[in-house]
PDB file of N, CA and C in Angstrom:
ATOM      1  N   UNK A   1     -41.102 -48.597  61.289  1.00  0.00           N
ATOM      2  CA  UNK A   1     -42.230 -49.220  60.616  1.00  0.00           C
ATOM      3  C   UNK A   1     -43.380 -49.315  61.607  1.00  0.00           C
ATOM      4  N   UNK A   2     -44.521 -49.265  61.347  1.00  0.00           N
ATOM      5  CA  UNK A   2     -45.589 -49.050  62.483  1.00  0.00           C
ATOM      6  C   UNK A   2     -46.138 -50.302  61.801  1.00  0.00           C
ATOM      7  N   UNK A   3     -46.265 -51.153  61.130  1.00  0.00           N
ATOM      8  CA  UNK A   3     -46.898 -51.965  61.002  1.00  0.00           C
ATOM      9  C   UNK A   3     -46.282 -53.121  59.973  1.00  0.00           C
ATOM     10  N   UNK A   4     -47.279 -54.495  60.073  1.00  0.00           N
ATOM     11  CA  UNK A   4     -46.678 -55.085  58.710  1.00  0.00           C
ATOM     12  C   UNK A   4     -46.980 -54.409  57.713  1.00  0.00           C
ATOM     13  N   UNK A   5     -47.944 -54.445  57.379  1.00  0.00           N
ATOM     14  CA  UNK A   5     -48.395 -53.830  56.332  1.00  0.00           C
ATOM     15  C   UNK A   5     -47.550 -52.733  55.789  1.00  0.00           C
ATOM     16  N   UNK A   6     -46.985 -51.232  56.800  1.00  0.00           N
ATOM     17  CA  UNK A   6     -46.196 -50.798  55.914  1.00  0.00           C
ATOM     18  C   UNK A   6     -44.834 -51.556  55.732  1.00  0.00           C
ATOM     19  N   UNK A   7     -44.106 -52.550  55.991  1.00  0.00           N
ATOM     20  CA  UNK A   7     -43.348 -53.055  55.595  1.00  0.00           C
ATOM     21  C   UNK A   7     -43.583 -53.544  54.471  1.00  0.00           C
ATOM     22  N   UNK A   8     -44.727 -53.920  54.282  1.00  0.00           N
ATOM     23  CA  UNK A   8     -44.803 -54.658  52.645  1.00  0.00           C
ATOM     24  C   UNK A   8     -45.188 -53.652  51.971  1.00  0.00           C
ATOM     25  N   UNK A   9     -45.610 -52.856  52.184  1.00  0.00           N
ATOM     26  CA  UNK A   9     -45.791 -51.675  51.326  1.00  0.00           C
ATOM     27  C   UNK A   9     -44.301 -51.146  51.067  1.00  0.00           C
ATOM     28  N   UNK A  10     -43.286 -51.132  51.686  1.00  0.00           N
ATOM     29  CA  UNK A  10     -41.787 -50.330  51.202  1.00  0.00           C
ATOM     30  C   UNK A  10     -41.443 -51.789  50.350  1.00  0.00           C
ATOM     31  N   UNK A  11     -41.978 -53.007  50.873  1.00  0.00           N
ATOM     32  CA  UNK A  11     -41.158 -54.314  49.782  1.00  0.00           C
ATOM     33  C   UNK A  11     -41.905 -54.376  48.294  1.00  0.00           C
ATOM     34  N   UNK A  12     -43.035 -53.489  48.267  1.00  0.00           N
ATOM     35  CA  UNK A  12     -43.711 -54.036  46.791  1.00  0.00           C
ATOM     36  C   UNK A  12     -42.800 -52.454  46.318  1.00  0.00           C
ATOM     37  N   UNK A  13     -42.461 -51.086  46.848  1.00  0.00           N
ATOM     38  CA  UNK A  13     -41.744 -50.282  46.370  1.00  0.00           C
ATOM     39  C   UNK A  13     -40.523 -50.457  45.754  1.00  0.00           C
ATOM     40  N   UNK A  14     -39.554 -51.320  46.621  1.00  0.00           N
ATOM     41  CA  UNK A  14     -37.891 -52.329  46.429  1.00  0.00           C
ATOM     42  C   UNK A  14     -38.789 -52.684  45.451  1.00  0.00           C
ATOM     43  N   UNK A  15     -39.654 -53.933  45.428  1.00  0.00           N
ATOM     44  CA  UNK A  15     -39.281 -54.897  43.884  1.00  0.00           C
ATOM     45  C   UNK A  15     -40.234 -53.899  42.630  1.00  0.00           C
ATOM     46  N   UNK A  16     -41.076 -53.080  42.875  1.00  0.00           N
ATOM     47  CA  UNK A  16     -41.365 -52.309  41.846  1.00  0.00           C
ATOM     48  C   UNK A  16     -40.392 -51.494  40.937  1.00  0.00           C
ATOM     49  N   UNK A  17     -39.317 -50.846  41.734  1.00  0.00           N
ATOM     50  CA  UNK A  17     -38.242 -50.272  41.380  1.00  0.00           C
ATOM     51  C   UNK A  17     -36.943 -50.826  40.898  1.00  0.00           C
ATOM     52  N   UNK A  18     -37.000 -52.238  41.331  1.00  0.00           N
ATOM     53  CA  UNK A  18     -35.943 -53.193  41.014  1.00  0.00           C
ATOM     54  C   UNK A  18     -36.286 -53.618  39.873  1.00  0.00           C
ATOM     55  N   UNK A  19     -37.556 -53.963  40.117  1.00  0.00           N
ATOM     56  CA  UNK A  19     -38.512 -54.595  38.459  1.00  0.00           C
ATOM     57  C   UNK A  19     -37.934 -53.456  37.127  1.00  0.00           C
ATOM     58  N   UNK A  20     -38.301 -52.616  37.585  1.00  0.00           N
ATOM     59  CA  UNK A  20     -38.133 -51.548  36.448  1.00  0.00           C
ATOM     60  C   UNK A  20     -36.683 -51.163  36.159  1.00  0.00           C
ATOM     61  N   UNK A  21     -35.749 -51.377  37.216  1.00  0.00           N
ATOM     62  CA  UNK A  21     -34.374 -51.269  36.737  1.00  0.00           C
ATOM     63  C   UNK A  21     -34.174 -52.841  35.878  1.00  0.00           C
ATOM     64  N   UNK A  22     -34.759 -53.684  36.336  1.00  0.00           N
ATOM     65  CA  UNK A  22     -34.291 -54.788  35.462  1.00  0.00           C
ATOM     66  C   UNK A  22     -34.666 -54.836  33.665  1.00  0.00           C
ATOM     67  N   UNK A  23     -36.093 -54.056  33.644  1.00  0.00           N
ATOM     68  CA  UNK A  23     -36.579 -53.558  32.390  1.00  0.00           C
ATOM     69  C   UNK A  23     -35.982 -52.540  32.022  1.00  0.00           C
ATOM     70  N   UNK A  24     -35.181 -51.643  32.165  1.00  0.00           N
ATOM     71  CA  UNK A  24     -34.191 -50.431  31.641  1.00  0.00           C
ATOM     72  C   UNK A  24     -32.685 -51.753  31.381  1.00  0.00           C
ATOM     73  N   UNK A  25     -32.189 -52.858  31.892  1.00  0.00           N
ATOM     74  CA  UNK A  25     -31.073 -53.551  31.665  1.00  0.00           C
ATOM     75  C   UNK A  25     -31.513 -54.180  30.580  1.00  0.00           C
ATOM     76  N   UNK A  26     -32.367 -54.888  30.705  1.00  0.00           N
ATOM     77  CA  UNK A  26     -33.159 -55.789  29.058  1.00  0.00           C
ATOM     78  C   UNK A  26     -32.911 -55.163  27.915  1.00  0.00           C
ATOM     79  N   UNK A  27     -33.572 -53.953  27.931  1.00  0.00           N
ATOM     80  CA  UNK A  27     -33.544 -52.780  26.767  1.00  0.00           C
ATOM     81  C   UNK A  27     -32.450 -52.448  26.590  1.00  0.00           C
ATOM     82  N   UNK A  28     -31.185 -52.235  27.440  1.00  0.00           N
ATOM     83  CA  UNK A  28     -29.719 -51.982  27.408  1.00  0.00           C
ATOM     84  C   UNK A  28     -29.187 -52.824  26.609  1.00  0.00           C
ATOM     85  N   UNK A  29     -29.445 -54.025  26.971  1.00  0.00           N
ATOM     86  CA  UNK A  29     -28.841 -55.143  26.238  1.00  0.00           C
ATOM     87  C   UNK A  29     -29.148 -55.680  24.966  1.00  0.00           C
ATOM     88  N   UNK A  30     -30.403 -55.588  24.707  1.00  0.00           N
ATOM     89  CA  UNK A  30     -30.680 -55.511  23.219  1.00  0.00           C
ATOM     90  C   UNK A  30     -30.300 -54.081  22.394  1.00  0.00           C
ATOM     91  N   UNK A  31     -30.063 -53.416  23.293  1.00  0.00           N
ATOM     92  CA  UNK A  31     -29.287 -51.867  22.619  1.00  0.00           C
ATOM     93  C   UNK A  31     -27.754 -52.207  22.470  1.00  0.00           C
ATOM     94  N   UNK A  32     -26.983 -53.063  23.314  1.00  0.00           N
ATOM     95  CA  UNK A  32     -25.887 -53.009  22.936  1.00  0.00           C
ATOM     96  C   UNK A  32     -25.777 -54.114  22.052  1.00  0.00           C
ATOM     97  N   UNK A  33     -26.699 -54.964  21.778  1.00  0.00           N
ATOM     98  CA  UNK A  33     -26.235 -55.626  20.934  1.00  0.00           C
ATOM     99  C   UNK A  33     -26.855 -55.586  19.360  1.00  0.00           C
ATOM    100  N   UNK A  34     -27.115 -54.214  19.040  1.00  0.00           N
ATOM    101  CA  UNK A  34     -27.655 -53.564  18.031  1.00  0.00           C
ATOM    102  C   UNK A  34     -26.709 -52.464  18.058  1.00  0.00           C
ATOM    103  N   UNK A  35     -25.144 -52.482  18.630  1.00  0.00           N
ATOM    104  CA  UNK A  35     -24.624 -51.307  18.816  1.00  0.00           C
ATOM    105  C   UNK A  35     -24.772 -50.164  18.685  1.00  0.00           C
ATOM    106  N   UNK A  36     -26.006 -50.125  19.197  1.00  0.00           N
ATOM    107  CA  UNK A  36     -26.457 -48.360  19.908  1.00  0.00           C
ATOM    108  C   UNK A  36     -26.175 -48.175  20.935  1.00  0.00           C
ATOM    109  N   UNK A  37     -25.013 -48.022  20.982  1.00  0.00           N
ATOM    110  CA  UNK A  37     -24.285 -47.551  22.468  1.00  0.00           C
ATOM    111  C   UNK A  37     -25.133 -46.074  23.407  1.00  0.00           C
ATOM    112  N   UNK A  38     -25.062 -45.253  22.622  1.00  0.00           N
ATOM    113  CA  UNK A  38     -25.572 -44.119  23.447  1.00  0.00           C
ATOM    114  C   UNK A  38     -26.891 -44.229  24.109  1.00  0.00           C
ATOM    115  N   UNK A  39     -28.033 -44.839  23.332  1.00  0.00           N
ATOM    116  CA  UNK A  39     -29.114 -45.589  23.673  1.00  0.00           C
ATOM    117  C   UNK A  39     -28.742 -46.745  25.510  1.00  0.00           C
ATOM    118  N   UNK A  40     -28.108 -46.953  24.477  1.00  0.00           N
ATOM    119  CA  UNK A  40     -27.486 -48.849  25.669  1.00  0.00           C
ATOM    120  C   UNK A  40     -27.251 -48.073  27.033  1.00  0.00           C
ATOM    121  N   UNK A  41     -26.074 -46.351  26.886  1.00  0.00           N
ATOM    122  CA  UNK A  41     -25.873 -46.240  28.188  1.00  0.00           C
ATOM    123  C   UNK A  41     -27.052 -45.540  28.941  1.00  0.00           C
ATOM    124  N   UNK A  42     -28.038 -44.966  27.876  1.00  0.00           N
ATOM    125  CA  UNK A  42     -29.020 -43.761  29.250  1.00  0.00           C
ATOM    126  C   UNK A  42     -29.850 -45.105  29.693  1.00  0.00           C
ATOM    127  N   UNK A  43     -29.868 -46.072  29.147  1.00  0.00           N
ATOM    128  CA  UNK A  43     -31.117 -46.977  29.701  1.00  0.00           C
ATOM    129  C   UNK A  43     -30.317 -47.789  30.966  1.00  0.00           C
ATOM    130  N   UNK A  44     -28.910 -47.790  30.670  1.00  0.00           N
ATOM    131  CA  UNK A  44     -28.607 -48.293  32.061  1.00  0.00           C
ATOM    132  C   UNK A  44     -28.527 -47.595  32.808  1.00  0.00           C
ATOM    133  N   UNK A  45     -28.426 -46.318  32.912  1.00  0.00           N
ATOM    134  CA  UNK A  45     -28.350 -45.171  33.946  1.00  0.00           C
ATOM    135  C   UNK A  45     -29.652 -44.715  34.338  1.00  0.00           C
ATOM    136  N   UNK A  46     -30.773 -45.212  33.862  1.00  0.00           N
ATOM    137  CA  UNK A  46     -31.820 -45.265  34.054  1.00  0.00           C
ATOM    138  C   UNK A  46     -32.088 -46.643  35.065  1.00  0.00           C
ATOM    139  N   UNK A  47     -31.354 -47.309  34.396  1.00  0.00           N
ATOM    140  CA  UNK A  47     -31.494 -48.653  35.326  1.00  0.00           C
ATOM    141  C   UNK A  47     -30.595 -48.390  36.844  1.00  0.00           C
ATOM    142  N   UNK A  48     -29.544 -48.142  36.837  1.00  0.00           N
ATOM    143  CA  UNK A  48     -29.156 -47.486  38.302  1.00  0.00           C
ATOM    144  C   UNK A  48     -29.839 -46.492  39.064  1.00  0.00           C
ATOM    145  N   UNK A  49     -30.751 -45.684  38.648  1.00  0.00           N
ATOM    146  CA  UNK A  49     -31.650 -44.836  39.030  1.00  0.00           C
ATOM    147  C   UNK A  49     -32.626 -45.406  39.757  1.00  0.00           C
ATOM    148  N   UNK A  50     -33.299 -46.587  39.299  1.00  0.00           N
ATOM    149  CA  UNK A  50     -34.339 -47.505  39.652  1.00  0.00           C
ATOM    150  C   UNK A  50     -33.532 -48.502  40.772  1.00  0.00           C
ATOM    151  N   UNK A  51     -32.414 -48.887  40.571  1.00  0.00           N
ATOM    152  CA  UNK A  51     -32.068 -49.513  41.724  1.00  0.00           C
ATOM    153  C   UNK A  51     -31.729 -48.164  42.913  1.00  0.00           C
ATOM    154  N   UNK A  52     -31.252 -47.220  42.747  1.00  0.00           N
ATOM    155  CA  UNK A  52     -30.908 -46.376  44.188  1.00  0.00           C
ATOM    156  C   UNK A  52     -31.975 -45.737  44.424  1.00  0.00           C
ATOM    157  N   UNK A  53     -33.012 -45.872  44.164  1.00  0.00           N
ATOM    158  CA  UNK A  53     -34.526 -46.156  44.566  1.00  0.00           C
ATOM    159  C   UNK A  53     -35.208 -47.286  45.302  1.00  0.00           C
ATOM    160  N   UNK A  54     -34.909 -48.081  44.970  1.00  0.00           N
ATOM    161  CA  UNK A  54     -34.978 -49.652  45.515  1.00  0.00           C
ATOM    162  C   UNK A  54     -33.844 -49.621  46.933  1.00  0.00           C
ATOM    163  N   UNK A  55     -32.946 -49.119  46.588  1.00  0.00           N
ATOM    164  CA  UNK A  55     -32.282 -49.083  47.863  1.00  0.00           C
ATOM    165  C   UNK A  55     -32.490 -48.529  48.683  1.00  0.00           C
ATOM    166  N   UNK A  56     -32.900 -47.184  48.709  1.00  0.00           N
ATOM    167  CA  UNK A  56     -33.076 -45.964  49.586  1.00  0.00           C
ATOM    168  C   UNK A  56     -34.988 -46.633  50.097  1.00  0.00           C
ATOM    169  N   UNK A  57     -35.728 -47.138  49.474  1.00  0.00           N
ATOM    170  CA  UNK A  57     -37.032 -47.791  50.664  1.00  0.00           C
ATOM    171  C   UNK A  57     -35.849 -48.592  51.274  1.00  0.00           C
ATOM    172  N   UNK A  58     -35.104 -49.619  50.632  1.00  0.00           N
ATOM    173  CA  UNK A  58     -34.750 -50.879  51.901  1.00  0.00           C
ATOM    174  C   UNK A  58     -34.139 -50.152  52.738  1.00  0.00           C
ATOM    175  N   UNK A  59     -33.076 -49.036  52.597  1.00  0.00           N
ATOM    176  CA  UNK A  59     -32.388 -48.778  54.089  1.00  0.00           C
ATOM    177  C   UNK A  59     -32.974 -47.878  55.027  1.00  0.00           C
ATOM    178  N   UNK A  60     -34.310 -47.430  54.103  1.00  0.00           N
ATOM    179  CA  UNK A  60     -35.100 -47.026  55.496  1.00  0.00           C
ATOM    180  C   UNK A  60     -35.306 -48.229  56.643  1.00  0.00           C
ATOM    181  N   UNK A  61     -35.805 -49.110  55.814  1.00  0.00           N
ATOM    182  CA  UNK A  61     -36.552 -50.102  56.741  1.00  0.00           C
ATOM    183  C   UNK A  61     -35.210 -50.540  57.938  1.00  0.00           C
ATOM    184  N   UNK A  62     -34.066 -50.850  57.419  1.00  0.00           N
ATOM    185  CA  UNK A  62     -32.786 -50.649  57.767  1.00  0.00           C
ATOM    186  C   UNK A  62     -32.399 -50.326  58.961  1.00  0.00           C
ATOM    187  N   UNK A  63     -32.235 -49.028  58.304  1.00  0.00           N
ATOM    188  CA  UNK A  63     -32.001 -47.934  59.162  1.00  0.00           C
ATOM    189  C   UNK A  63     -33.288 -47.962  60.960  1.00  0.00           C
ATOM    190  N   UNK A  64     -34.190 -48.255  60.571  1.00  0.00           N
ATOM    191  CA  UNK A  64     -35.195 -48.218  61.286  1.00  0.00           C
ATOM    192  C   UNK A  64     -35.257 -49.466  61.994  1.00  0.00           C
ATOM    193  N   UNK A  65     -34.544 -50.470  61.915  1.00  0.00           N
ATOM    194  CA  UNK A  65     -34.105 -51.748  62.804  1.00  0.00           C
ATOM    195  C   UNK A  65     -33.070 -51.473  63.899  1.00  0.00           C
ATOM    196  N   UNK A  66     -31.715 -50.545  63.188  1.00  0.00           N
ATOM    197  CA  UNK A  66     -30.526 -50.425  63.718  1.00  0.00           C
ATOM    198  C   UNK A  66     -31.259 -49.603  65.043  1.00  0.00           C
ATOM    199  N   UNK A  67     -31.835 -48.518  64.728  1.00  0.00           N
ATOM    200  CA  UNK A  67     -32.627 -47.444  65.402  1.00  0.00           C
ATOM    201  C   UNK A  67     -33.363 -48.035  66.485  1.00  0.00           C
ATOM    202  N   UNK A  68     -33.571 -49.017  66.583  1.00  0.00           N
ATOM    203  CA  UNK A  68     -34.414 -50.000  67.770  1.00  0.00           C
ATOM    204  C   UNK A  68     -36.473 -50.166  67.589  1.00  0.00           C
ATOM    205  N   UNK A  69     -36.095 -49.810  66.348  1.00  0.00           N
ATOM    206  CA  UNK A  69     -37.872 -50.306  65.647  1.00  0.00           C
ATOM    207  C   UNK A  69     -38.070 -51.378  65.686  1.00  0.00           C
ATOM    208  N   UNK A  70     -39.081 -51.775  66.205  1.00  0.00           N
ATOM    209  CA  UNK A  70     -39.718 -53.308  65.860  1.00  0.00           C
ATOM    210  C   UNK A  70     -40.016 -53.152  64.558  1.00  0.00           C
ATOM    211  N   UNK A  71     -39.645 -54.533  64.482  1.00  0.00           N
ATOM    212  CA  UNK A  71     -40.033 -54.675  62.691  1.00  0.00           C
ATOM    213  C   UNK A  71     -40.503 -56.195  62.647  1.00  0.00           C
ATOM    214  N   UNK A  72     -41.609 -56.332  61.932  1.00  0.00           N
ATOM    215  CA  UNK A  72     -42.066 -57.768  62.165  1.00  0.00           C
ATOM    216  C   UNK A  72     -41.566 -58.224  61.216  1.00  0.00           C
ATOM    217  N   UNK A  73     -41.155 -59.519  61.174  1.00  0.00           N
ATOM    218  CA  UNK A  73     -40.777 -60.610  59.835  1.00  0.00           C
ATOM    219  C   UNK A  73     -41.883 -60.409  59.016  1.00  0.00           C
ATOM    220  N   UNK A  74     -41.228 -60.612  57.725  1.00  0.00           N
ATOM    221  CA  UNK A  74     -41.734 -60.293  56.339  1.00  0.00           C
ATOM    222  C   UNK A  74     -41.411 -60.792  55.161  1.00  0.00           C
ATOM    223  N   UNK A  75     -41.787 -61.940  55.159  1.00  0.00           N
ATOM    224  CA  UNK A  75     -41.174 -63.011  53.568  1.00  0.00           C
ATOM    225  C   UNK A  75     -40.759 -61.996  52.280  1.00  0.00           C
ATOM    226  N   UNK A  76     -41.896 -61.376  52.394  1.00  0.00           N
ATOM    227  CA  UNK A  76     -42.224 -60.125  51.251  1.00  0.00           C
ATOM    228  C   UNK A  76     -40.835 -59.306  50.977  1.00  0.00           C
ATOM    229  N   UNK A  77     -40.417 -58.058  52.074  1.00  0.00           N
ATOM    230  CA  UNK A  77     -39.480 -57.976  52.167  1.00  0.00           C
ATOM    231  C   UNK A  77     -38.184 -58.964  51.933  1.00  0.00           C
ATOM    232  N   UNK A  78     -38.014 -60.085  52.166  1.00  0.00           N
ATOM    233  CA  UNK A  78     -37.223 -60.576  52.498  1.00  0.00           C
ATOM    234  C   UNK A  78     -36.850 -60.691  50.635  1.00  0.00           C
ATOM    235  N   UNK A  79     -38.046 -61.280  49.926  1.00  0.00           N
ATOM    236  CA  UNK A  79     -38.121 -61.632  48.806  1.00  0.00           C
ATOM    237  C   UNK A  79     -37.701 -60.078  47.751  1.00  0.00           C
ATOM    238  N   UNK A  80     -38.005 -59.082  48.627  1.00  0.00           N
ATOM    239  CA  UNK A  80     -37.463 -57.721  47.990  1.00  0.00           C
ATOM    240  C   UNK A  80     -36.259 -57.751  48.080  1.00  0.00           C
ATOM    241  N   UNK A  81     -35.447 -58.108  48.862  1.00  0.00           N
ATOM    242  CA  UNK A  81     -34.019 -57.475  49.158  1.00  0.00           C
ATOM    243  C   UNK A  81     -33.341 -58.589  48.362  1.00  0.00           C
ATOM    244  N   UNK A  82     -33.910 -60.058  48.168  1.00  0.00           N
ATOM    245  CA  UNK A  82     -33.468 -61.125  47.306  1.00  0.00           C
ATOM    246  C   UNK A  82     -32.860 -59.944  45.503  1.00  0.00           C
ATOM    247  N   UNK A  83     -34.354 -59.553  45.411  1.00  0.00           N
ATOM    248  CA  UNK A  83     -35.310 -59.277  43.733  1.00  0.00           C
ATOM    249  C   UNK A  83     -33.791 -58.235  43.935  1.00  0.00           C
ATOM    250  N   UNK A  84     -33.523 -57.010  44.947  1.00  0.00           N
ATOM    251  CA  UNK A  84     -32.966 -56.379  44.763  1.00  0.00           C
ATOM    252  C   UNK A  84     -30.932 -56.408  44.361  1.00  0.00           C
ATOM    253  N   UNK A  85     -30.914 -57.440  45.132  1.00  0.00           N
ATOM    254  CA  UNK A  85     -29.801 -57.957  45.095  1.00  0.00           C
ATOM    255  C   UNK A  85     -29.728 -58.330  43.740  1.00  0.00           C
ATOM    256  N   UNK A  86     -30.150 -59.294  43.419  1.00  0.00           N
ATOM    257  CA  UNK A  86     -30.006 -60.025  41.884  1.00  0.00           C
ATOM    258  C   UNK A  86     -30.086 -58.915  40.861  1.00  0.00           C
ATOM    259  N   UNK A  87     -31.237 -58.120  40.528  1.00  0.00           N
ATOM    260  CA  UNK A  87     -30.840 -57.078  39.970  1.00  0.00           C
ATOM    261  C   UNK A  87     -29.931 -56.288  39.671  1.00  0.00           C
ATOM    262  N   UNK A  88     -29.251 -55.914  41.246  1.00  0.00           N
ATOM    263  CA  UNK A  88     -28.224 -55.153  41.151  1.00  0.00           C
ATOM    264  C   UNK A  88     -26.801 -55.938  40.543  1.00  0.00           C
ATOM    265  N   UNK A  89     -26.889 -56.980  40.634  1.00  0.00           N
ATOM    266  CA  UNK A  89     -25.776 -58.031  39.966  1.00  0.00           C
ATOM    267  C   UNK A  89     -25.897 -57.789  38.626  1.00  0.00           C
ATOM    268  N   UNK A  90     -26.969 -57.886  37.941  1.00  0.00           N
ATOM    269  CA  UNK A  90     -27.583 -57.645  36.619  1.00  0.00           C
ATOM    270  C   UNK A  90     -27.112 -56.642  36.166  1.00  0.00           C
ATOM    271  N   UNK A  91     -27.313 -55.492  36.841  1.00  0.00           N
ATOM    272  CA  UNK A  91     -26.908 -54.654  36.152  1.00  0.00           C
ATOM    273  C   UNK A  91     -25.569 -53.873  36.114  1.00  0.00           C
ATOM    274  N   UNK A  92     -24.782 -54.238  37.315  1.00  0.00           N
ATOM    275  CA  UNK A  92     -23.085 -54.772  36.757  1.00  0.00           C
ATOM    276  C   UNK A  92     -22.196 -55.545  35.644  1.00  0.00           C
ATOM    277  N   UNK A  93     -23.265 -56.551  35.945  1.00  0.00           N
ATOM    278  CA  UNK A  93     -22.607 -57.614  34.753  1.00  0.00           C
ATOM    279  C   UNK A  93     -22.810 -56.694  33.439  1.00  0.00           C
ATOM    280  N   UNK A  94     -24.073 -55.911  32.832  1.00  0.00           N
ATOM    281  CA  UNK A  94     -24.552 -55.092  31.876  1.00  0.00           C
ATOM    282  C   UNK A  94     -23.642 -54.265  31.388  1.00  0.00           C
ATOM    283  N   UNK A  95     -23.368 -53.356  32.917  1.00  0.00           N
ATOM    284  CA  UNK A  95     -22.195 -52.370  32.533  1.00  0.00           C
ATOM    285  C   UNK A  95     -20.449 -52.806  32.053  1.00  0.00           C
ATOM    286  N   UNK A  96     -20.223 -54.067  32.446  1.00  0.00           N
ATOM    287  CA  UNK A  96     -19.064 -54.756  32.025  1.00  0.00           C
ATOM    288  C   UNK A  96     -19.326 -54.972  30.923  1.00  0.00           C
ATOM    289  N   UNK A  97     -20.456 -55.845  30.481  1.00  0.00           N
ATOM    290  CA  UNK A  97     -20.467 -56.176  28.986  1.00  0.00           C
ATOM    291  C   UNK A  97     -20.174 -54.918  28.017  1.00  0.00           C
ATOM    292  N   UNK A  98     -20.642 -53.744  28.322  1.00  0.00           N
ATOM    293  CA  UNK A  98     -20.613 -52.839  27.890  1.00  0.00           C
ATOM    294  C   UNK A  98     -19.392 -52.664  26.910  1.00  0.00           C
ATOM    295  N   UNK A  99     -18.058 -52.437  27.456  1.00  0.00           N
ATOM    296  CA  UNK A  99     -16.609 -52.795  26.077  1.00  0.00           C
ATOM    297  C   UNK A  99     -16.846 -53.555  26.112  1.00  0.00           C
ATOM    298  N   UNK A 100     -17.197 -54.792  26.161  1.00  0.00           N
ATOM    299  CA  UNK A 100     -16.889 -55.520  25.484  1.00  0.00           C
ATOM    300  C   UNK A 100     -18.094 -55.956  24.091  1.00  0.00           C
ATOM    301  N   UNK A 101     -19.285 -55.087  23.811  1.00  0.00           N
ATOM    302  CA  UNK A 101     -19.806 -54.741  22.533  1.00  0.00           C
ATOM    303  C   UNK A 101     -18.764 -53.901  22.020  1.00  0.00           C
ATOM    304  N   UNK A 102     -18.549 -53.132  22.683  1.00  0.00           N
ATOM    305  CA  UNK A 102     -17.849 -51.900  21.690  1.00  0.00           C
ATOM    306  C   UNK A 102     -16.546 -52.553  21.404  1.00  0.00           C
ATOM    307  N   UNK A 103     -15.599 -53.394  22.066  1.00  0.00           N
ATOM    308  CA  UNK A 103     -14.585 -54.060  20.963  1.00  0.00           C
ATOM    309  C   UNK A 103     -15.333 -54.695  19.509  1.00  0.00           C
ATOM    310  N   UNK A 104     -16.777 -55.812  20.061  1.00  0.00           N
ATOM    311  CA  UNK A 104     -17.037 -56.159  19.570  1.00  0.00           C
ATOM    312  C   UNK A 104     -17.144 -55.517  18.059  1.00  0.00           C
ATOM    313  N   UNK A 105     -18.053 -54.384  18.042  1.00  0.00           N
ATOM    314  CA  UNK A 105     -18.412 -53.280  16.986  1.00  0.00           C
ATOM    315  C   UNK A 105     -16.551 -52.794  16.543  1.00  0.00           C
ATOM    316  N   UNK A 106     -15.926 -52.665  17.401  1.00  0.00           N
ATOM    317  CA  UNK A 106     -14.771 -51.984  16.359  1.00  0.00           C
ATOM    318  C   UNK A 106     -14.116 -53.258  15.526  1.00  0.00           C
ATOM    319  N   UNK A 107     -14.352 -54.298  16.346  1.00  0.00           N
ATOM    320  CA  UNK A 107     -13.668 -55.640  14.998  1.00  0.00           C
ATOM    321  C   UNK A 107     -14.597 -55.803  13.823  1.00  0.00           C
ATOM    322  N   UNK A 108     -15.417 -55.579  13.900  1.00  0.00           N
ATOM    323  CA  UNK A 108     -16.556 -55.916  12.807  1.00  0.00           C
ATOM    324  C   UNK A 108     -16.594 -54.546  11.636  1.00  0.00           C
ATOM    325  N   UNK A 109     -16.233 -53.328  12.104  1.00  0.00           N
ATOM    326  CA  UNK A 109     -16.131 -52.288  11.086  1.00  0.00           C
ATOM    327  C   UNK A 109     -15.415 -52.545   9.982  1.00  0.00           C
TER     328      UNK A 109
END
């Protein structure tokens, strides 16, 4: 990292990309619970897309600590890798719920 600044520039990338995987899980979830499954899964695989995006800026920055970069403290960041984390919980829990709409939908047929 050569500067703060680009550090917060890779943290507004993490939560831009996290943001948007969390908006592909929303849409998942009102898809599975309209049992449109096929819908439900590209939007979460869309949503994992957006997080291993979000991941790949943070482990630069990462990677570039281990490497012996100065890296200045950065709330920003810090608050990215939070946004990113939680997300990524999100959208586990999503993919679990997942059978369990589709039991849902086969008791109800």
């Amino acid at each position: 990292m050569e500067n703060k600044t680009d550090i917060n520039v890779v943290a507004m990338e993490v939560i831009l990309n996290a943001g948007n995987g969390r908006e592909n899980i929303d849409q998942s979830l009102e898809e599975m619970a309209l049992f449109h499954f096929d819908k439900a899964e590209e939007l979460l695989k869309k949503a994992e897309d957006d997080i291993v995006k979000a991941h790949i800026a943070q482990t630069k920055v990462i990677q570039g600590q281990v490497s012996g970069e100065e890296t200045e403290y950065s709330l920003l960041f810090i608050h990215a890798q939070d946004t990113i984390m939680t997300i990524n919980t999100e959208l586990r829990m999503a993919q679990k719920m997942m059978p369990v709409f589709k039991a849902l939908y086969e008791m109800n047929k």
